[in-house]
C-alpha atoms as a PDB file:
ATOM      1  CA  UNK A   1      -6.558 -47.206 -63.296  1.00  0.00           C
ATOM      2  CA  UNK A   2      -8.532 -45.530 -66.188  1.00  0.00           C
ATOM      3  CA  UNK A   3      -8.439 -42.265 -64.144  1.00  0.00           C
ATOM      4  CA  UNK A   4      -4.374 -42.407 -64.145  1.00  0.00           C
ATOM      5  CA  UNK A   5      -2.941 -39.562 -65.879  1.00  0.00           C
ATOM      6  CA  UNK A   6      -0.509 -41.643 -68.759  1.00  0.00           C
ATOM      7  CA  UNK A   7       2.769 -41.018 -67.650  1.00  0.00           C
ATOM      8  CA  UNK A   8       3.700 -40.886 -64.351  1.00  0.00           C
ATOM      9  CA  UNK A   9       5.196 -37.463 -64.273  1.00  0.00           C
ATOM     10  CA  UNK A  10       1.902 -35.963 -65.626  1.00  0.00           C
ATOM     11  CA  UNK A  11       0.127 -38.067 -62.505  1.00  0.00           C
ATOM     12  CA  UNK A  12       2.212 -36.347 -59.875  1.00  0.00           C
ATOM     13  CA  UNK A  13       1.548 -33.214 -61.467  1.00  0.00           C
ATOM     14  CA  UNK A  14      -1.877 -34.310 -60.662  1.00  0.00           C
ATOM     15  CA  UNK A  15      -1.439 -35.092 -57.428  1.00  0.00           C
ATOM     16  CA  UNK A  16       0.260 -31.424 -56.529  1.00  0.00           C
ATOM     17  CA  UNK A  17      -3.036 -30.126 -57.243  1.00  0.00           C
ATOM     18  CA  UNK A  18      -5.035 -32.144 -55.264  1.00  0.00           C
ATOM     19  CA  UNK A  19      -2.455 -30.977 -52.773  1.00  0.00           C
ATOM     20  CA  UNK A  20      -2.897 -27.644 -53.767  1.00  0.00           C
ATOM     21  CA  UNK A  21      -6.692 -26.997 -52.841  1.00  0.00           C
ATOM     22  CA  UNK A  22      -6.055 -29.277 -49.302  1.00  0.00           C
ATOM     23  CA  UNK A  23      -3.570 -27.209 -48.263  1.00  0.00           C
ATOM     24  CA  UNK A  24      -4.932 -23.907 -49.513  1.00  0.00           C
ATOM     25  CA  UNK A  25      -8.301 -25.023 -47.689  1.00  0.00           C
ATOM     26  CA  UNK A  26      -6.554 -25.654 -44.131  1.00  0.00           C
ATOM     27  CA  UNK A  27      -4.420 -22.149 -44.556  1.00  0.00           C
ATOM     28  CA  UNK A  28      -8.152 -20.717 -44.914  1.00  0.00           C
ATOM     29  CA  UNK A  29      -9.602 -22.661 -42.176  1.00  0.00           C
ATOM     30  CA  UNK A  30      -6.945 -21.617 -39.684  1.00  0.00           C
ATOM     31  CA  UNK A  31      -7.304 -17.883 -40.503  1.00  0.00           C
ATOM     32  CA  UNK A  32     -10.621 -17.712 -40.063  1.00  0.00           C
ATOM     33  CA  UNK A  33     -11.122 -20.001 -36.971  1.00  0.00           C
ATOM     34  CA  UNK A  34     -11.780 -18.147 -33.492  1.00  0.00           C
ATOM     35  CA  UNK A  35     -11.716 -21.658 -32.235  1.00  0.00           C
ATOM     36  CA  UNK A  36      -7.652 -22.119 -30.961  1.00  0.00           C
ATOM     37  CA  UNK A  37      -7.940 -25.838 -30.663  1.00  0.00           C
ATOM     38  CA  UNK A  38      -8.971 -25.798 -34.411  1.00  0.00           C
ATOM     39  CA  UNK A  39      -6.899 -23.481 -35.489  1.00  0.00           C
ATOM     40  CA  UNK A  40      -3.921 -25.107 -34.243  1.00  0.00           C
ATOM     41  CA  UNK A  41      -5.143 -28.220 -35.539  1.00  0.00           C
ATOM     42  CA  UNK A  42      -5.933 -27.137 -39.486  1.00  0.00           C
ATOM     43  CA  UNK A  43      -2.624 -25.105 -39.115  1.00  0.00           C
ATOM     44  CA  UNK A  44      -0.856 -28.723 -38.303  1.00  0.00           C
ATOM     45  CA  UNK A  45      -2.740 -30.391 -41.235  1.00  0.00           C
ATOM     46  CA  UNK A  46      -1.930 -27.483 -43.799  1.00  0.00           C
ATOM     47  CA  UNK A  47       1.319 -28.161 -43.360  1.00  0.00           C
ATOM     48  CA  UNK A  48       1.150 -32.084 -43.860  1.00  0.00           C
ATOM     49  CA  UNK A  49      -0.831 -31.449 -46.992  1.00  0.00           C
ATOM     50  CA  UNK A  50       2.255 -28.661 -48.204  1.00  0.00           C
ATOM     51  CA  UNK A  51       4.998 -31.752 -47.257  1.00  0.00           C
ATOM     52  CA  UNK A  52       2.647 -34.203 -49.006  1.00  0.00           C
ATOM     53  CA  UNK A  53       3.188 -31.123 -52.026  1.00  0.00           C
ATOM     54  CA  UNK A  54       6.716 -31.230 -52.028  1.00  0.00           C
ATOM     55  CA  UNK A  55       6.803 -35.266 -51.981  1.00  0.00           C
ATOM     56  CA  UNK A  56       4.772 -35.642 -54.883  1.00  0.00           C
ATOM     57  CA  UNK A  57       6.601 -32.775 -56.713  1.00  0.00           C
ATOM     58  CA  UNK A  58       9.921 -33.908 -55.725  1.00  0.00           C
ATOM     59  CA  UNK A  59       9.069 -37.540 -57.799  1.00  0.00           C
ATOM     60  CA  UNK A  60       7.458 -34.871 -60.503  1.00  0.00           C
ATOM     61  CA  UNK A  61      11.106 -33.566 -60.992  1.00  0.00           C
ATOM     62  CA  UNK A  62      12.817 -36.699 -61.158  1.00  0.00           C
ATOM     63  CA  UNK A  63       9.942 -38.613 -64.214  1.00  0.00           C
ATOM     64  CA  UNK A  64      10.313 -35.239 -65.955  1.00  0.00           C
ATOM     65  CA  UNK A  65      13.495 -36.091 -66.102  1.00  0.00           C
ATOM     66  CA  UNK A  66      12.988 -39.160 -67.701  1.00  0.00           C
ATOM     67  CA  UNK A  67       9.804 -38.860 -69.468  1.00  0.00           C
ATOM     68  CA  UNK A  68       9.823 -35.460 -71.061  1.00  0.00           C
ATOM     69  CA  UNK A  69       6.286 -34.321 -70.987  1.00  0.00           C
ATOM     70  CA  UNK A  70       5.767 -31.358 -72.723  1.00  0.00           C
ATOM     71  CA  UNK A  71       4.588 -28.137 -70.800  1.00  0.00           C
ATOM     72  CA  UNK A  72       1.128 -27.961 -72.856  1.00  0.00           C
ATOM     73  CA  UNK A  73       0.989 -31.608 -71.370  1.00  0.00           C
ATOM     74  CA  UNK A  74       1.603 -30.589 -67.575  1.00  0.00           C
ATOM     75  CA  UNK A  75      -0.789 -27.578 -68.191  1.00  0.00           C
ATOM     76  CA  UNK A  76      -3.431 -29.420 -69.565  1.00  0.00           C
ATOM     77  CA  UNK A  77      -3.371 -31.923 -66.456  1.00  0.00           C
ATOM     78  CA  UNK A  78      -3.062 -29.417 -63.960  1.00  0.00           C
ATOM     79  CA  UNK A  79      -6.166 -27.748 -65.489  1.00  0.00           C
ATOM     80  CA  UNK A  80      -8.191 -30.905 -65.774  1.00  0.00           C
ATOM     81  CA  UNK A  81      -7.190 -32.281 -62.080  1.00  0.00           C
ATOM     82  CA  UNK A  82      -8.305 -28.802 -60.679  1.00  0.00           C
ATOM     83  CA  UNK A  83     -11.626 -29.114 -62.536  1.00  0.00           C
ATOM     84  CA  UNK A  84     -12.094 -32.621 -61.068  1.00  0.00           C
ATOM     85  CA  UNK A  85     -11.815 -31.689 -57.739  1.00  0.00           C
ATOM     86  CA  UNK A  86     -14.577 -29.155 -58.417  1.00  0.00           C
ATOM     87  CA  UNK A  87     -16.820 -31.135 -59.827  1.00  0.00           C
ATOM     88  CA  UNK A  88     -16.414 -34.260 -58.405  1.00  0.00           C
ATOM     89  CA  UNK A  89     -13.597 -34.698 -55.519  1.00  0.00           C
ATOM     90  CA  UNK A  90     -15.032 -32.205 -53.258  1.00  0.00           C
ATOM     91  CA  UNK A  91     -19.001 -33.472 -53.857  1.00  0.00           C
ATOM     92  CA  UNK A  92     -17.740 -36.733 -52.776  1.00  0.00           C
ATOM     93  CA  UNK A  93     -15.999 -36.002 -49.792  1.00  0.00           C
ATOM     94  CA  UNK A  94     -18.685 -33.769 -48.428  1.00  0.00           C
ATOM     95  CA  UNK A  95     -21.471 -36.569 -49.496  1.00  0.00           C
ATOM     96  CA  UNK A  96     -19.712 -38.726 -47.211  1.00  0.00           C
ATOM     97  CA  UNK A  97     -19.812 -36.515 -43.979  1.00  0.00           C
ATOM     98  CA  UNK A  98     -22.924 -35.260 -44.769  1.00  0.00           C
ATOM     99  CA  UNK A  99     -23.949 -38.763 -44.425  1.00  0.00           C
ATOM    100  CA  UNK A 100     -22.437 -39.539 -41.179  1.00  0.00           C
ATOM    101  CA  UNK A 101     -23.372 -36.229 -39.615  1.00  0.00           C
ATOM    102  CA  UNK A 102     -27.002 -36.873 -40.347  1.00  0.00           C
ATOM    103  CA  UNK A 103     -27.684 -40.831 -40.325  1.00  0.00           C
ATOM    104  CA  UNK A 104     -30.381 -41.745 -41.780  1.00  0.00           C
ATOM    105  CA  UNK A 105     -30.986 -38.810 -44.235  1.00  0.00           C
ATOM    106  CA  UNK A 106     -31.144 -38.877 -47.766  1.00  0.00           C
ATOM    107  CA  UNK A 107     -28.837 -36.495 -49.674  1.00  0.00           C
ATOM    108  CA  UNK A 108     -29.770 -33.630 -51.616  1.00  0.00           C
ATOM    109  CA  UNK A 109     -27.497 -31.698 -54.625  1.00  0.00           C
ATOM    110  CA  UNK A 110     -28.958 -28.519 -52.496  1.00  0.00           C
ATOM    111  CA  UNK A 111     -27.035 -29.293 -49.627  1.00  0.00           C
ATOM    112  CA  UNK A 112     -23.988 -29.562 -51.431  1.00  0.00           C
ATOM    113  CA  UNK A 113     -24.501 -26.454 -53.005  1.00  0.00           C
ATOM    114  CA  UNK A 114     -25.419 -24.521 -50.120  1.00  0.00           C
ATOM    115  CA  UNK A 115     -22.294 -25.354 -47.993  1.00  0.00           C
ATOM    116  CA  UNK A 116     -20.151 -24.542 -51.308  1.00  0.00           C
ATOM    117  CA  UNK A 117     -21.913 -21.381 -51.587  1.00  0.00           C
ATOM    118  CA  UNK A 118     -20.937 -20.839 -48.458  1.00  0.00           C
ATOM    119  CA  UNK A 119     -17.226 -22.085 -48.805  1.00  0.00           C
ATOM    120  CA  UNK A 120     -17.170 -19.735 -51.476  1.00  0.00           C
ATOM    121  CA  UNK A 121     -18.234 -16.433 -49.430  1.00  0.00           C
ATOM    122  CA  UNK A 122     -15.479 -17.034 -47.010  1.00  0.00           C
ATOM    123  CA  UNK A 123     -12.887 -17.511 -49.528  1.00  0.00           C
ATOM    124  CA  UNK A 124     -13.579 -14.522 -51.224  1.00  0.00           C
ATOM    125  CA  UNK A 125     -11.704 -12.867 -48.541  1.00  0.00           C
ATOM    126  CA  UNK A 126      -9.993 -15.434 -46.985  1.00  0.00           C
ATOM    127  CA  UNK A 127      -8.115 -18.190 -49.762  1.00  0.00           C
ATOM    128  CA  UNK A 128      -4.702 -18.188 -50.180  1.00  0.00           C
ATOM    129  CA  UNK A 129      -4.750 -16.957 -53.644  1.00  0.00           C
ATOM    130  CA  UNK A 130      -1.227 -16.234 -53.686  1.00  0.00           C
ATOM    131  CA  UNK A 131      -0.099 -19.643 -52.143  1.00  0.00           C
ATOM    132  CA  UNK A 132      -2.242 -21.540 -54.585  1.00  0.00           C
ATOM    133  CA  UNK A 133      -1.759 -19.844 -57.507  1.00  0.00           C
ATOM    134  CA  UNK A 134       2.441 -20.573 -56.984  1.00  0.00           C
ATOM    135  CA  UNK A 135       2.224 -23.875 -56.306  1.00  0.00           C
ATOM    136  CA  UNK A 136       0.066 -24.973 -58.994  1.00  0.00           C
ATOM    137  CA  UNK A 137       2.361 -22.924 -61.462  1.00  0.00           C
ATOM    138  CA  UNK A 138       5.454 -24.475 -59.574  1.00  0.00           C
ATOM    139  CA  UNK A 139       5.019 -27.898 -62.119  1.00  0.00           C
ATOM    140  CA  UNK A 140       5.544 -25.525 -65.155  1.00  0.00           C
ATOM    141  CA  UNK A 141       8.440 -24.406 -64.564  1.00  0.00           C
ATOM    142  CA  UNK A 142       8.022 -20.745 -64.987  1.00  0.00           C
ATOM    143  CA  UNK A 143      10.969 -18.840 -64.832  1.00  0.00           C
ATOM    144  CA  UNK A 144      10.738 -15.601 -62.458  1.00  0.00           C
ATOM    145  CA  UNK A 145      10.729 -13.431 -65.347  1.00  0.00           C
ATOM    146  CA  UNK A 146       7.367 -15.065 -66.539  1.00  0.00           C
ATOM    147  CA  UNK A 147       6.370 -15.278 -63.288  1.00  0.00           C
ATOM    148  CA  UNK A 148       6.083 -12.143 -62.444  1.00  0.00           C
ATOM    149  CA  UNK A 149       3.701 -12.075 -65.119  1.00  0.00           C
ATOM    150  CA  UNK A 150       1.893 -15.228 -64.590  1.00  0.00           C
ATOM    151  CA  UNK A 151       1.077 -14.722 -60.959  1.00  0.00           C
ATOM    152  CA  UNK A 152      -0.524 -11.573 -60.927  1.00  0.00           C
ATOM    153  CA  UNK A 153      -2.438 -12.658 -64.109  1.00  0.00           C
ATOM    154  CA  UNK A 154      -3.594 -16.566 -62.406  1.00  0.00           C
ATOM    155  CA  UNK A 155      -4.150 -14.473 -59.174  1.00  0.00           C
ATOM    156  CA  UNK A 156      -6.783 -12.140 -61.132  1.00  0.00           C
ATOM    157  CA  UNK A 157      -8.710 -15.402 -62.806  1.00  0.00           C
ATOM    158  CA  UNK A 158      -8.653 -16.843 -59.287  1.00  0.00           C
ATOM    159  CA  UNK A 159     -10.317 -13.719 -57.966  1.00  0.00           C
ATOM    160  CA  UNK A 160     -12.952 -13.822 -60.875  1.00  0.00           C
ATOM    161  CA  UNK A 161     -13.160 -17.441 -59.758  1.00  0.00           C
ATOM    162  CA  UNK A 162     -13.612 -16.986 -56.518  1.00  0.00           C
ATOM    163  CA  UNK A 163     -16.522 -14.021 -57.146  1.00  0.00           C
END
């Protein structure tokens, strides 16, 4: 419960993010994949994760409504969501199949950091930067004036993320 955000709009903010990097992940996987079975089948889960999006941002709407968070508020979660799943969301998840594909081994940090190294090579060409970068503005509300300034500008810092 600690890790709730304090107001429930703020934790569906949140939870767009989370939604975010699934969806932006399956988009990648099924542009790169040769494989047309898996392809077909990240394509179908992308766009689960982008209806689990709109859910959760649908119910964002409606508690802004009532609870008024501020946009410095909805800013600071969406930054400190996207930097959990960095740090610890993806680490876990990946722990866990590392373990299952290999039973019986111990895990290392390095393999974590080699498959994200790798992760990271791919999306350098291949993330949805423009996808991303829209929905996890979408919760602030930018109005297409600022967004035609925002996106370019979050699209850059994504690139510089990205390497």
């Amino acid at each position: 419960m600690e890790a709730l955000e304090p107001k429930r709009a703020l934790e569906l903010a949140a939870r767009c993010v989370v939604e975010t990097g699934t969806s932006s992940f399956y988009t990648m996987l099924a542009e790169i994949d040769r494989e047309p079975v898996l392809t077909q089948l990240a394509a179908r889960i992308r766009a689960d994760e982008v209806r689990h999006y709109k859910h959760f941002y649908r119910y964002f709407l409606k508690y802004c409504e009532r609870e008024r968070p501020s946009r410095i508020a909805v800013l600071k979660t969406l930054l400190k969501r996207a930097a959990e799943v960095q740090s610890e969301d993806a680490l876990i998840a990946f722990k866990h199949v590392h373990l299952m594909r290999n039973p019986g081994a111990a895990f290392q940090r390095s393999d974590y950091d080699s498959y994200r190294d790798s992760v990271r090579q791919i999306a350098k060409y291949h993330f949805p930067k423009e996808m991303a970068v829209k929905m996890m503005l979408k919760p602030l509300g930018v109005g297409a004036m600022a967004g035609r300034i925002a996106v370019p500008m979050a699209m850059s810092l994504c690139s510089l993320f990205l390497g």
